[in-house]
C-alpha atoms as a PDB file:
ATOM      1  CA  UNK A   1       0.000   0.000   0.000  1.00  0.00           C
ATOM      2  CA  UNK A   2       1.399   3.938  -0.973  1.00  0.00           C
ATOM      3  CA  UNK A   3       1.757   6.165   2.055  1.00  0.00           C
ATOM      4  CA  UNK A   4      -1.477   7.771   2.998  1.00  0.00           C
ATOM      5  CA  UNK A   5      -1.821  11.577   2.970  1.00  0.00           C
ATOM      6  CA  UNK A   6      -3.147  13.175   6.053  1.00  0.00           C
ATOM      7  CA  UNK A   7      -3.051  10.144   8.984  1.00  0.00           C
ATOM      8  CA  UNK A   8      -3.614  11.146  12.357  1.00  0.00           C
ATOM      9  CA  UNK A   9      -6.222  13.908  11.431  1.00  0.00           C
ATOM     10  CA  UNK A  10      -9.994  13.106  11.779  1.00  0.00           C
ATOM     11  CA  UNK A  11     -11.465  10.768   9.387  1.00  0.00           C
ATOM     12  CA  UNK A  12     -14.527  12.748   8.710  1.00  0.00           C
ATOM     13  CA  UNK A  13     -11.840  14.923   6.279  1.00  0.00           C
ATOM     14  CA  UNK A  14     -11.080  11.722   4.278  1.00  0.00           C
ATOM     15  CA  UNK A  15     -14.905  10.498   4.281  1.00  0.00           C
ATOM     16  CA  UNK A  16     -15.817  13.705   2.180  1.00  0.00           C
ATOM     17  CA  UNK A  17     -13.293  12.522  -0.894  1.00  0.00           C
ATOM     18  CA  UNK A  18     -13.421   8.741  -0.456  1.00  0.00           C
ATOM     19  CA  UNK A  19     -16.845   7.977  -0.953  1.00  0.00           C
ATOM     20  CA  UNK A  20     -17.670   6.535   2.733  1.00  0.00           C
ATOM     21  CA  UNK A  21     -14.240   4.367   3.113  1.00  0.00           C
ATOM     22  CA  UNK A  22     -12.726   5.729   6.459  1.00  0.00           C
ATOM     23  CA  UNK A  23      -8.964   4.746   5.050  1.00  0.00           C
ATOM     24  CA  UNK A  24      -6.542   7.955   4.565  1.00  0.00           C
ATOM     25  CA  UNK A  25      -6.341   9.744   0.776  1.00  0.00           C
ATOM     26  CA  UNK A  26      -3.229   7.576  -0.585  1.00  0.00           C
ATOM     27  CA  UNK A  27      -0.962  10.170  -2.332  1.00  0.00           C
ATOM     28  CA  UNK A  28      -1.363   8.491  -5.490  1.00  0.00           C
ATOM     29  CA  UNK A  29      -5.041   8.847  -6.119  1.00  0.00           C
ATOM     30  CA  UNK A  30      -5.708  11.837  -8.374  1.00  0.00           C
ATOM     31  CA  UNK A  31      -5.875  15.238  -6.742  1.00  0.00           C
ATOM     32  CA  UNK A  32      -8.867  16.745  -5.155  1.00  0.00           C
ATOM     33  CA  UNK A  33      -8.456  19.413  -7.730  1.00  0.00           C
ATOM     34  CA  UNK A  34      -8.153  17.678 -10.818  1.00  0.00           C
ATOM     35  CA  UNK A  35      -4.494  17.262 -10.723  1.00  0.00           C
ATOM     36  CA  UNK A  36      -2.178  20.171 -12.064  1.00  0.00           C
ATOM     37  CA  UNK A  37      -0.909  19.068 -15.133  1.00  0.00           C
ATOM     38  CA  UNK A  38      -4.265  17.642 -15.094  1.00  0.00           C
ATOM     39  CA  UNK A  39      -4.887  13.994 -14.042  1.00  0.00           C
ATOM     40  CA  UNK A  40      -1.910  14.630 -11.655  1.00  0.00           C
ATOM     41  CA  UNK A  41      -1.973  12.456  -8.181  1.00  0.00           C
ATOM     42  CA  UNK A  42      -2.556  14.278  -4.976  1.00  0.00           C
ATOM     43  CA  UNK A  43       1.295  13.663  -4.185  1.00  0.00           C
ATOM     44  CA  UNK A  44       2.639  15.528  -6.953  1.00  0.00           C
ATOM     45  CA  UNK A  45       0.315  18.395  -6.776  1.00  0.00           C
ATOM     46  CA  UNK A  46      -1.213  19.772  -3.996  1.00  0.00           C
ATOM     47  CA  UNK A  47      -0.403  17.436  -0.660  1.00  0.00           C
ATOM     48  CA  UNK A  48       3.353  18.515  -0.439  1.00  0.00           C
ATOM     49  CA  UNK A  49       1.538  22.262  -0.592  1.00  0.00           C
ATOM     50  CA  UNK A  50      -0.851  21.667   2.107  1.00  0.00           C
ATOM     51  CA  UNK A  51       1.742  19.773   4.164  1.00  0.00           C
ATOM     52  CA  UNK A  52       4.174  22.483   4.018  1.00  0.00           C
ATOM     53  CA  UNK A  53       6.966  20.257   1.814  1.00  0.00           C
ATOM     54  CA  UNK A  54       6.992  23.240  -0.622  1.00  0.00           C
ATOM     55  CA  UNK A  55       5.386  26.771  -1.810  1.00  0.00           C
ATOM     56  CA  UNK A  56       2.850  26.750  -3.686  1.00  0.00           C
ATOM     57  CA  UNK A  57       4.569  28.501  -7.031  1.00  0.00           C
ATOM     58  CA  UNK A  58       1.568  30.236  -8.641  1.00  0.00           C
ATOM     59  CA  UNK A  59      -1.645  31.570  -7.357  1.00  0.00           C
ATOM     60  CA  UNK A  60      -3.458  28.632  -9.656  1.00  0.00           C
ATOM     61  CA  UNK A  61      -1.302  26.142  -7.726  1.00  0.00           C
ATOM     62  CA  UNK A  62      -2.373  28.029  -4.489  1.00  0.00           C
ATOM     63  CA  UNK A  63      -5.886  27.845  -5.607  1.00  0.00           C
ATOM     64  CA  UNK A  64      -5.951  24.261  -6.311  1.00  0.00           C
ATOM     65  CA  UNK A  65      -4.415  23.946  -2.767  1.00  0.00           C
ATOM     66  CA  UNK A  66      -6.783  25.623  -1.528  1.00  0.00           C
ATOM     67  CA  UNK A  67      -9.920  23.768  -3.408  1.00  0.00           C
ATOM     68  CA  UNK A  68      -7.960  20.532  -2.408  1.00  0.00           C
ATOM     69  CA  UNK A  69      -8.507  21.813   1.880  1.00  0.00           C
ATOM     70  CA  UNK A  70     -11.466  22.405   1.519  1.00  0.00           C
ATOM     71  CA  UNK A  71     -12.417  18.796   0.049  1.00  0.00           C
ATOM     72  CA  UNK A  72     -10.401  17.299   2.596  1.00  0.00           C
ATOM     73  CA  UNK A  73     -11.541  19.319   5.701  1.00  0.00           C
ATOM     74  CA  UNK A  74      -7.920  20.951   6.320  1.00  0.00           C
ATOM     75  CA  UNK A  75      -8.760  24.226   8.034  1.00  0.00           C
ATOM     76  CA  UNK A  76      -4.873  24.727   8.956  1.00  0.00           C
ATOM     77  CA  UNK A  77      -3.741  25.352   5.527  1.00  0.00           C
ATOM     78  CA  UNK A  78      -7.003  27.332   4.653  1.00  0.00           C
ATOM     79  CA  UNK A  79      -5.528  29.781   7.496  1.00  0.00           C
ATOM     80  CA  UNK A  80      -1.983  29.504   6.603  1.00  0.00           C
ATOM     81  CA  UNK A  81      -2.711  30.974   3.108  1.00  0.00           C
ATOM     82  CA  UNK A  82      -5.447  33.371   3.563  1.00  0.00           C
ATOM     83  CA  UNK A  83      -3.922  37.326   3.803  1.00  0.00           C
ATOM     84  CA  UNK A  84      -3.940  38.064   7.062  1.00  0.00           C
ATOM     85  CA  UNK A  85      -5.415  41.419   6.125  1.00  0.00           C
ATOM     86  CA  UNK A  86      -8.609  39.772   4.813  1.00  0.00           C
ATOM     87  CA  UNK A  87      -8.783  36.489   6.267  1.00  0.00           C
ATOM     88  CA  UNK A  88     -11.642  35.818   8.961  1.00  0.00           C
ATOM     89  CA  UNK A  89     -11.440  34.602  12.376  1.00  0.00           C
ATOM     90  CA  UNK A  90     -12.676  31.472  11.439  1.00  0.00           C
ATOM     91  CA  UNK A  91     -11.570  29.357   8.277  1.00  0.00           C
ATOM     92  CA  UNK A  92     -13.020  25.987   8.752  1.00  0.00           C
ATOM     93  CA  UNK A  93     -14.872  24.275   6.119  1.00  0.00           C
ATOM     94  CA  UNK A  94     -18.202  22.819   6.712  1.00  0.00           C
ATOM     95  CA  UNK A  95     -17.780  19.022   7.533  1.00  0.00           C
ATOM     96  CA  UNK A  96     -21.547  18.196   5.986  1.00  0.00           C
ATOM     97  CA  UNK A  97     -20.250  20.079   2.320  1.00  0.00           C
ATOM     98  CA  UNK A  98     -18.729  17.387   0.245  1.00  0.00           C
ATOM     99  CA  UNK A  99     -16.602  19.141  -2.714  1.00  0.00           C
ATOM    100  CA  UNK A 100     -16.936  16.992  -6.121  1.00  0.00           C
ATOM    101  CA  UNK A 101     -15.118  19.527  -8.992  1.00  0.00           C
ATOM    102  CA  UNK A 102     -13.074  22.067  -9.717  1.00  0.00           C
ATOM    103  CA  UNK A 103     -12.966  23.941 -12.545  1.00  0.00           C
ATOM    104  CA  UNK A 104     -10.411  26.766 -13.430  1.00  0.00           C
ATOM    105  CA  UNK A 105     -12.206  29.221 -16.032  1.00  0.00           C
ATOM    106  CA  UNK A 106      -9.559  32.064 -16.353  1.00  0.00           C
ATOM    107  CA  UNK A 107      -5.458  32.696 -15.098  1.00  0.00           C
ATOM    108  CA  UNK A 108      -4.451  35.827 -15.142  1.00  0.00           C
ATOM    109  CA  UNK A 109      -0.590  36.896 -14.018  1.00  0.00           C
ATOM    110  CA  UNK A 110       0.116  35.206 -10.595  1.00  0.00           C
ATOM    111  CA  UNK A 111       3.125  33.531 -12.081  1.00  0.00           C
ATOM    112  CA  UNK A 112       6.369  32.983 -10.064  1.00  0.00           C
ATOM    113  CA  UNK A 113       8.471  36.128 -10.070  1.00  0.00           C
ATOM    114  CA  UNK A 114       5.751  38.241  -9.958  1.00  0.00           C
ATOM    115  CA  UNK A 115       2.934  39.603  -6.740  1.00  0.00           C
ATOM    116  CA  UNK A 116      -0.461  39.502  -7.555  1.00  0.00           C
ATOM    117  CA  UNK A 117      -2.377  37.199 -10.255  1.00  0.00           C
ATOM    118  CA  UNK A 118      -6.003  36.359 -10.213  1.00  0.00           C
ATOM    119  CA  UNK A 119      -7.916  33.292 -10.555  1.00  0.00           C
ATOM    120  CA  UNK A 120     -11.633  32.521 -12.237  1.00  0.00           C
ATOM    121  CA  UNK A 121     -12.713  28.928 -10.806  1.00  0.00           C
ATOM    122  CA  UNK A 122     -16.344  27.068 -10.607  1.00  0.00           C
ATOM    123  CA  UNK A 123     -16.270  24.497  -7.797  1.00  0.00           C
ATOM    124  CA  UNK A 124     -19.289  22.265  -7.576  1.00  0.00           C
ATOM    125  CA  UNK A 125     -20.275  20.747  -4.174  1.00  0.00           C
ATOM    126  CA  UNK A 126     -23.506  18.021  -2.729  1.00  0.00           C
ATOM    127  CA  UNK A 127     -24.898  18.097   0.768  1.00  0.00           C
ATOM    128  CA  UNK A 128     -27.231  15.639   2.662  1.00  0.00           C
ATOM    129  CA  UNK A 129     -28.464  12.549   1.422  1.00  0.00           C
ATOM    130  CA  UNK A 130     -31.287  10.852  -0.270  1.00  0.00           C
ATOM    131  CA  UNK A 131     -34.068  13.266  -0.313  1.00  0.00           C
ATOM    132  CA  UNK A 132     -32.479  16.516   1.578  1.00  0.00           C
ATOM    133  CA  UNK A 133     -29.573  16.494  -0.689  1.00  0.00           C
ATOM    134  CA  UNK A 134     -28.346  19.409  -2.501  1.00  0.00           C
ATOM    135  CA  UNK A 135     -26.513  20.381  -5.242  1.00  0.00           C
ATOM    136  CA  UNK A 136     -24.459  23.694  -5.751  1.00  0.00           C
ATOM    137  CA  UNK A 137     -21.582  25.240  -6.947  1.00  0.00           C
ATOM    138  CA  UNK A 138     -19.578  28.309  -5.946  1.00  0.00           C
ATOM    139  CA  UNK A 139     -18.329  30.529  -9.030  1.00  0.00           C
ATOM    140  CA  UNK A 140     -15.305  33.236  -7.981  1.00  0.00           C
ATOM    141  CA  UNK A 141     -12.585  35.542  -9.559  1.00  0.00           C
ATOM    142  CA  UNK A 142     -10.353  35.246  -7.015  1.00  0.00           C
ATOM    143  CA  UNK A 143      -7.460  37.887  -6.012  1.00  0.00           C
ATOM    144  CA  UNK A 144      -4.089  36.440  -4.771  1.00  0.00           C
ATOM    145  CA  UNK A 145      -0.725  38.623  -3.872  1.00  0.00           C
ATOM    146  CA  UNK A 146       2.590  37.037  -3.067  1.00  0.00           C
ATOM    147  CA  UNK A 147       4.143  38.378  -0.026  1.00  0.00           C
ATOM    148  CA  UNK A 148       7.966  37.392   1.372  1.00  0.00           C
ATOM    149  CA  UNK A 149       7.931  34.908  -1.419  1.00  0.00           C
ATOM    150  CA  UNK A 150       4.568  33.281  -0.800  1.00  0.00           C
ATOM    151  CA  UNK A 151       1.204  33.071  -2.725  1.00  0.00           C
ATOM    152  CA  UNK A 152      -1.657  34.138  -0.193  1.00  0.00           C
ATOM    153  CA  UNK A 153      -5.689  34.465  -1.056  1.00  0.00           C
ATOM    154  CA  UNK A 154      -6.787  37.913  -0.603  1.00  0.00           C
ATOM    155  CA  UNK A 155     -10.293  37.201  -1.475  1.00  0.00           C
ATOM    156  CA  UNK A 156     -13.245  37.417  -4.616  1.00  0.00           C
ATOM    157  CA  UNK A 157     -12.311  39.895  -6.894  1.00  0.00           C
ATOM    158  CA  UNK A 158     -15.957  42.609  -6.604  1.00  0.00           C
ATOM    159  CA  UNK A 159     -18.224  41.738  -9.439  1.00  0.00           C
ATOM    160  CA  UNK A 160     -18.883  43.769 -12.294  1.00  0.00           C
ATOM    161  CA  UNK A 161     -22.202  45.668 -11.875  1.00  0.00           C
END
């Protein structure tokens, strides 16, 4: 068996992207986020992110990191890369939300070498079961800035009127 991402935190986090199996993500099942390149395994894109191993290098790579916490219930690196200037005293995801697809619409800048970039995502979610469950998806242009080297989320970019 591949080592398993994430043991020793609560199994409810691995529940939400395992389909009911209470066993740890293994870092060779395909990212949360879709994998960046695409189809990539969660060990080779965003676990050595959320785990601290490395920077995340762009703000899409932070993004998917992000996306990635969320699915997996991992408040500490939702904190850890939210501005402090925006972020909110509480950053823990909602253990009944159960994240099922990212899509990234639009990249602009937030490449390494430079401090701000923006990213345009759609990620789709399902809560409850059987008859109470819903269906829903969060659409944002996200702002990012890079500050002593590392991407942080600054928050939704204000909507045209």
């Amino acid at each position: 068996m591949g080592e398993s991402f994430g043991a020793g935190r609560g199994s409810a986090a691995w529940l939400k992207v395992s389909r009911g199996s209470d066993q740890p993500l293994d870092r060779g099942s395909r990212c949360p986020c879709g994998g960046l390149p695409s189809g990539a395994s969660l060990g080779e894109c965003c676990a050595p992110v959320i785990e601290g191993e490395r920077l995340a290098p762009t703000a899409e790579a932070l993004m998917r990191s992000r996306y990635t916490a969320y699915a997996l219930a991992d408040g500490d690196h939702l904190h850890r890369t939210w501005h402090p200037r925006t972020r909110p005293a509480g950053v823990d995801p909602e253990p009944w939300v159960r994240w099922v697809g990212l899509e990234v619409l639009d990249v602009v800048d937030g490449e390494a070498g430079q401090d701000a970039g923006v990213v345009e995502f759609r990620a789709r979610w399902v809560a409850g079961e059987g008859r109470t469950r819903q269906r829903g998806e969060v659409h944002e242009r996200s702002a990012f800035a890079r500050r002593a080297g590392r991407w942080f989320y600054v928050g939704p970019e204000p909507s045209d009127p």
